[in-house]
Protein backbone atom coordinates (compact mmCIF):
# COMPACT_ATOMS: atom_id res chain seq x y z
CA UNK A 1 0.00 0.00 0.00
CA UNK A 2 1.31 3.36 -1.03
CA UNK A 3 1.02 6.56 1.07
CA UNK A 4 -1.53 7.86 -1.27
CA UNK A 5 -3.32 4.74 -0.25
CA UNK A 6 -2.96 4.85 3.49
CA UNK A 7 -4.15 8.64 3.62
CA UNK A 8 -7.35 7.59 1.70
CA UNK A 9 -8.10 4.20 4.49
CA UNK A 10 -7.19 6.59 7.56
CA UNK A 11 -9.82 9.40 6.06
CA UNK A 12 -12.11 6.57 5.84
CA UNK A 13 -11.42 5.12 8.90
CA UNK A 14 -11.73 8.76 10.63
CA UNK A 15 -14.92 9.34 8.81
CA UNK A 16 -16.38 5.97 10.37
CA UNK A 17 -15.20 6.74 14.21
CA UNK A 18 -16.59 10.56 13.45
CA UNK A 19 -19.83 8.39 12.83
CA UNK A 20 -19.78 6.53 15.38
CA UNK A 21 -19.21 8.71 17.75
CA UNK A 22 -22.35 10.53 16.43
CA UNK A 23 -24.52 7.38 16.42
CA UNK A 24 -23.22 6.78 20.30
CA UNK A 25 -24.24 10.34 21.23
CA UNK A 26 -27.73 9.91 19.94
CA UNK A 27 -28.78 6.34 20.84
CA UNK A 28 -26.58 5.44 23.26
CA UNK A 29 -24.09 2.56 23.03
CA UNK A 30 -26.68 -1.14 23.54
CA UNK A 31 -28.66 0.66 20.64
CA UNK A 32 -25.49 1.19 18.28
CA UNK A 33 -24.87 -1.34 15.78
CA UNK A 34 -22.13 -1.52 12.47
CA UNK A 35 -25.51 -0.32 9.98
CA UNK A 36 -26.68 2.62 12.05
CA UNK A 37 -23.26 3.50 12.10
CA UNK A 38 -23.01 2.88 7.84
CA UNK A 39 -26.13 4.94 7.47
CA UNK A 40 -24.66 8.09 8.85
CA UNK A 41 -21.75 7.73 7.19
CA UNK A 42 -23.53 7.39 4.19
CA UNK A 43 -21.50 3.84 3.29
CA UNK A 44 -22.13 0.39 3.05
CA UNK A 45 -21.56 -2.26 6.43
CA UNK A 46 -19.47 -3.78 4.01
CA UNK A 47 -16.96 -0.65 4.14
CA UNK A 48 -16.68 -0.98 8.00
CA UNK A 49 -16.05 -4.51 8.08
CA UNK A 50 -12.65 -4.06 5.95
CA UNK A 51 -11.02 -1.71 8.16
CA UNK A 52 -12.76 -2.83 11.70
CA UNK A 53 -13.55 -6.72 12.74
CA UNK A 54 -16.83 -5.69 14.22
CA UNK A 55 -18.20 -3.49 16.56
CA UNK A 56 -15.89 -3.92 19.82
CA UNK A 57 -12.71 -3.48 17.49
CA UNK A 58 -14.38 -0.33 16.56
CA UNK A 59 -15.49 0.97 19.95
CA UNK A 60 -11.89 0.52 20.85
CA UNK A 61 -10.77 2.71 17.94
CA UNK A 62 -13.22 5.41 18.69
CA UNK A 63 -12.29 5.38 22.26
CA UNK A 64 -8.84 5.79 21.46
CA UNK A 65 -9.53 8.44 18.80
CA UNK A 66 -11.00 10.47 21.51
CA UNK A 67 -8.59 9.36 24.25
CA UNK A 68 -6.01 11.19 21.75
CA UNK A 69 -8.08 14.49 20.61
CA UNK A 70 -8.15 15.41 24.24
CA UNK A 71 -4.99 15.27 25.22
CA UNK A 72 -3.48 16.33 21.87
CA UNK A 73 -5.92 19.68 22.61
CA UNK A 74 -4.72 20.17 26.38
CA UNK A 75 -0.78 19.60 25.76
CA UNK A 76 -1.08 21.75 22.54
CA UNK A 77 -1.93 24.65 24.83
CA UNK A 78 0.28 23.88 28.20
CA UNK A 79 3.94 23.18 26.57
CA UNK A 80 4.10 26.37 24.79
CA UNK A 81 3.76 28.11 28.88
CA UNK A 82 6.98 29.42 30.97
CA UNK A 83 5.97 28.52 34.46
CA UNK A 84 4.83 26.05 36.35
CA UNK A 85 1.74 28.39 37.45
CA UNK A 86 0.85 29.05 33.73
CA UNK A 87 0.97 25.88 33.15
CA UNK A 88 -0.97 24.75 35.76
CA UNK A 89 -3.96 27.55 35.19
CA UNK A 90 -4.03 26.85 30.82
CA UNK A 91 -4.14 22.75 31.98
CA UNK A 92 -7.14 23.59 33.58
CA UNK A 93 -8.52 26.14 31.31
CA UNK A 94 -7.68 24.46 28.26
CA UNK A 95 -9.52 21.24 29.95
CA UNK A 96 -12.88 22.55 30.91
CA UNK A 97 -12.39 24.66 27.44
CA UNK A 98 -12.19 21.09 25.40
CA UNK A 99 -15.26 19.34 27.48
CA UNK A 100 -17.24 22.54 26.88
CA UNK A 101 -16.80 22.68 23.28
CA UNK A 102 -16.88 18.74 22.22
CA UNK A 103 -19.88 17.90 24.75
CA UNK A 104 -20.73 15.02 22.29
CA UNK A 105 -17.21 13.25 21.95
CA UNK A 106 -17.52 13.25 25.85
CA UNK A 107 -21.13 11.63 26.10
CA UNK A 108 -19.54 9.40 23.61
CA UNK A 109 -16.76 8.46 25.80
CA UNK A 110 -18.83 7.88 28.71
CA UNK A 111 -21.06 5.84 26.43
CA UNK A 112 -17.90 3.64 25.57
CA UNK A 113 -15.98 3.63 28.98
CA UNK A 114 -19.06 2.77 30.85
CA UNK A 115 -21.03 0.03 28.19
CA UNK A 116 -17.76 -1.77 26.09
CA UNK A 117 -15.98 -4.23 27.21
CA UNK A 118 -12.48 -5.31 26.52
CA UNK A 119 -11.55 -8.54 24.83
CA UNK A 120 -12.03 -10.94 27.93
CA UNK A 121 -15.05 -9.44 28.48
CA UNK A 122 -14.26 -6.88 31.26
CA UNK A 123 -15.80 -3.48 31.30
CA UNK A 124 -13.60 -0.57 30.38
CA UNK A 125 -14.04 1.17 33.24
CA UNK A 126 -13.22 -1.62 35.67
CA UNK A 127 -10.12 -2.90 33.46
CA UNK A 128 -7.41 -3.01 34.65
CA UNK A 129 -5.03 0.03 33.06
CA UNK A 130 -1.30 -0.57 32.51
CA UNK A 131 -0.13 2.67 31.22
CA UNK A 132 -1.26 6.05 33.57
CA UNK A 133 -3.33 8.41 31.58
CA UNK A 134 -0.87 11.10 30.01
CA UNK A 135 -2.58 14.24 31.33
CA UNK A 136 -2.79 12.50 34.80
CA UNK A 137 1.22 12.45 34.16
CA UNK A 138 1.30 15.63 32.50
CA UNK A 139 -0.85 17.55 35.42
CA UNK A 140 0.99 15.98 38.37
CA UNK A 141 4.24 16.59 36.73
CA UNK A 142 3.20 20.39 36.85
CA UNK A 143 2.71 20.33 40.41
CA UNK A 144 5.58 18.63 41.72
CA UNK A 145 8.15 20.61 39.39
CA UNK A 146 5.98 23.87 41.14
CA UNK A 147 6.79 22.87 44.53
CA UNK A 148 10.33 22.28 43.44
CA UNK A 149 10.60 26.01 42.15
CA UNK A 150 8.87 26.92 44.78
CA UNK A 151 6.14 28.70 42.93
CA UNK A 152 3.51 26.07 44.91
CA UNK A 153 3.46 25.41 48.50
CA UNK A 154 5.29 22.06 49.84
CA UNK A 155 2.25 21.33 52.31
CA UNK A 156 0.28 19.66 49.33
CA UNK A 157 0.37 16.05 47.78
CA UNK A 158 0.47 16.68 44.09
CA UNK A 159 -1.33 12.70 42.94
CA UNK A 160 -4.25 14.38 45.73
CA UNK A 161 -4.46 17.72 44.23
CA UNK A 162 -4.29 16.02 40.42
CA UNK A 163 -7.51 13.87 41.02
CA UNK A 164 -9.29 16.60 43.09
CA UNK A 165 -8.53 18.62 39.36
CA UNK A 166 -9.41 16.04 37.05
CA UNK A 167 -12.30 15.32 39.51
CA UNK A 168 -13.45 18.98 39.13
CA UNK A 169 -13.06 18.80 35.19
CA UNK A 170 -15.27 15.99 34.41
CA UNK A 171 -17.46 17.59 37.20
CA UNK A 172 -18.94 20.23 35.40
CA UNK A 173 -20.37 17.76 32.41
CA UNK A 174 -22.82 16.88 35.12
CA UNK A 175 -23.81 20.46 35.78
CA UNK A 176 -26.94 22.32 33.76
CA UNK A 177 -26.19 24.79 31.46
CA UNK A 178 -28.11 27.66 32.35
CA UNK A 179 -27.14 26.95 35.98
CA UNK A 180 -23.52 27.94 35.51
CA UNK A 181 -21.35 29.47 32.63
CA UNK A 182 -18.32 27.36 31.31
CA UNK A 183 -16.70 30.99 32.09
CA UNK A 184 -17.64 31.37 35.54
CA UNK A 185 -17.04 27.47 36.46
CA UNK A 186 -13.38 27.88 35.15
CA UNK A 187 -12.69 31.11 36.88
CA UNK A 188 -14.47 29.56 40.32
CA UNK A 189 -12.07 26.24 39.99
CA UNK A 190 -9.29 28.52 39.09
CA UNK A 191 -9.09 30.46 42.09
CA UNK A 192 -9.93 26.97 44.50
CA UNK A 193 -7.23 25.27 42.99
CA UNK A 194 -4.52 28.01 43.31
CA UNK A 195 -5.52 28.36 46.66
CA UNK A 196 -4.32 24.57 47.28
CA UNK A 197 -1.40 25.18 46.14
CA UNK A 198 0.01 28.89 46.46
CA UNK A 199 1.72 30.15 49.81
């Protein structure tokens, strides 16, 4: 296969898991099946079946595809920062900024991470995970290095603080809309979080 050729299967196979993730959003993940998924495309079952073996092989694409987008998104924004303390405040920033602007590749996610299952039949979310997340590593990394330049306070556990963050991000997908802005959740985390770990 030439590179011509591999461009054209990973645009197809991108247009499929952009699909899926659509079909996932609107009828959930038990009602999702390889034609629904063909339909909005606008291809045949056929076409799925050569570059996925069947519906779990593609959940676990799709899952990854949006594993990646996320974190590509986030780091994209916090390497190009000087300090520890920028770093820290875009991580966050850039975080709620991503799950406030690609609601339906979360719901999707959830939909995945909560309803697949891996090959020996264990749900995602109760697998067991070899590799850390990367913006787990990334965030927690931040911290520590902060403490050691003393920007950040010592009298804080930086794994703690990087859960209570992460915690606080995939919070506010559970909160209504109209109850609270994306704007005025970030700036309200913001401040509670710097408060953890400044002097």
């Amino acid at each position: 296969m030439d590179n011509k050729q591999y461009l054209i299967a990973d645009a197809r196979r991108e247009q499929i898991i952009k699909a899926s993730i659509e079909v996932l959003t609107e009828i959930g993940y038990k009602n999702t099946s390889l034609s629904k998924i063909a339909s909005k495309a606008k291809i045949s079952t056929g076409l799925i079946s050569y570059h996925f073996s069947g519906k779990e092989d593609l959940m676990k694409h799709t899952l990854m595809y949006l594993v990646l987008k996320e974190r590509a998104f986030i780091k994209q924004k916090v390497e190009p920062q000087q300090t520890n303390l920028e770093k820290l405040m875009v991580f966050i920033e850039a975080s709620l900024a991503y799950q406030g602007t690609n609601r339906e590749n979360n719901n999707a996610l959830l939909e995945i991470v909560f309803n697949g299952r891996t090959e020996d039949n264990v749900p995602y979310y109760l697998a067991e995970i070899t590799d850390e997340d990367e913006l787990n590593v990334l965030l927690k990394e931040i911290l520590s290095k902060g403490q050691e330049t003393k920007e950040f306070d010592i009298d804080f556990d930086p794994p703690v603080v990087a859960m209570i963050v992460r915690g606080a991000i995939s919070g506010m997908m559970q909160l209504p809309q109209d109850e609270i802005s994306l704007e005025e959740y970030s700036e309200k985390l913001l401040k509670s979080i710097l408060k953890m770990v400044k002097f």
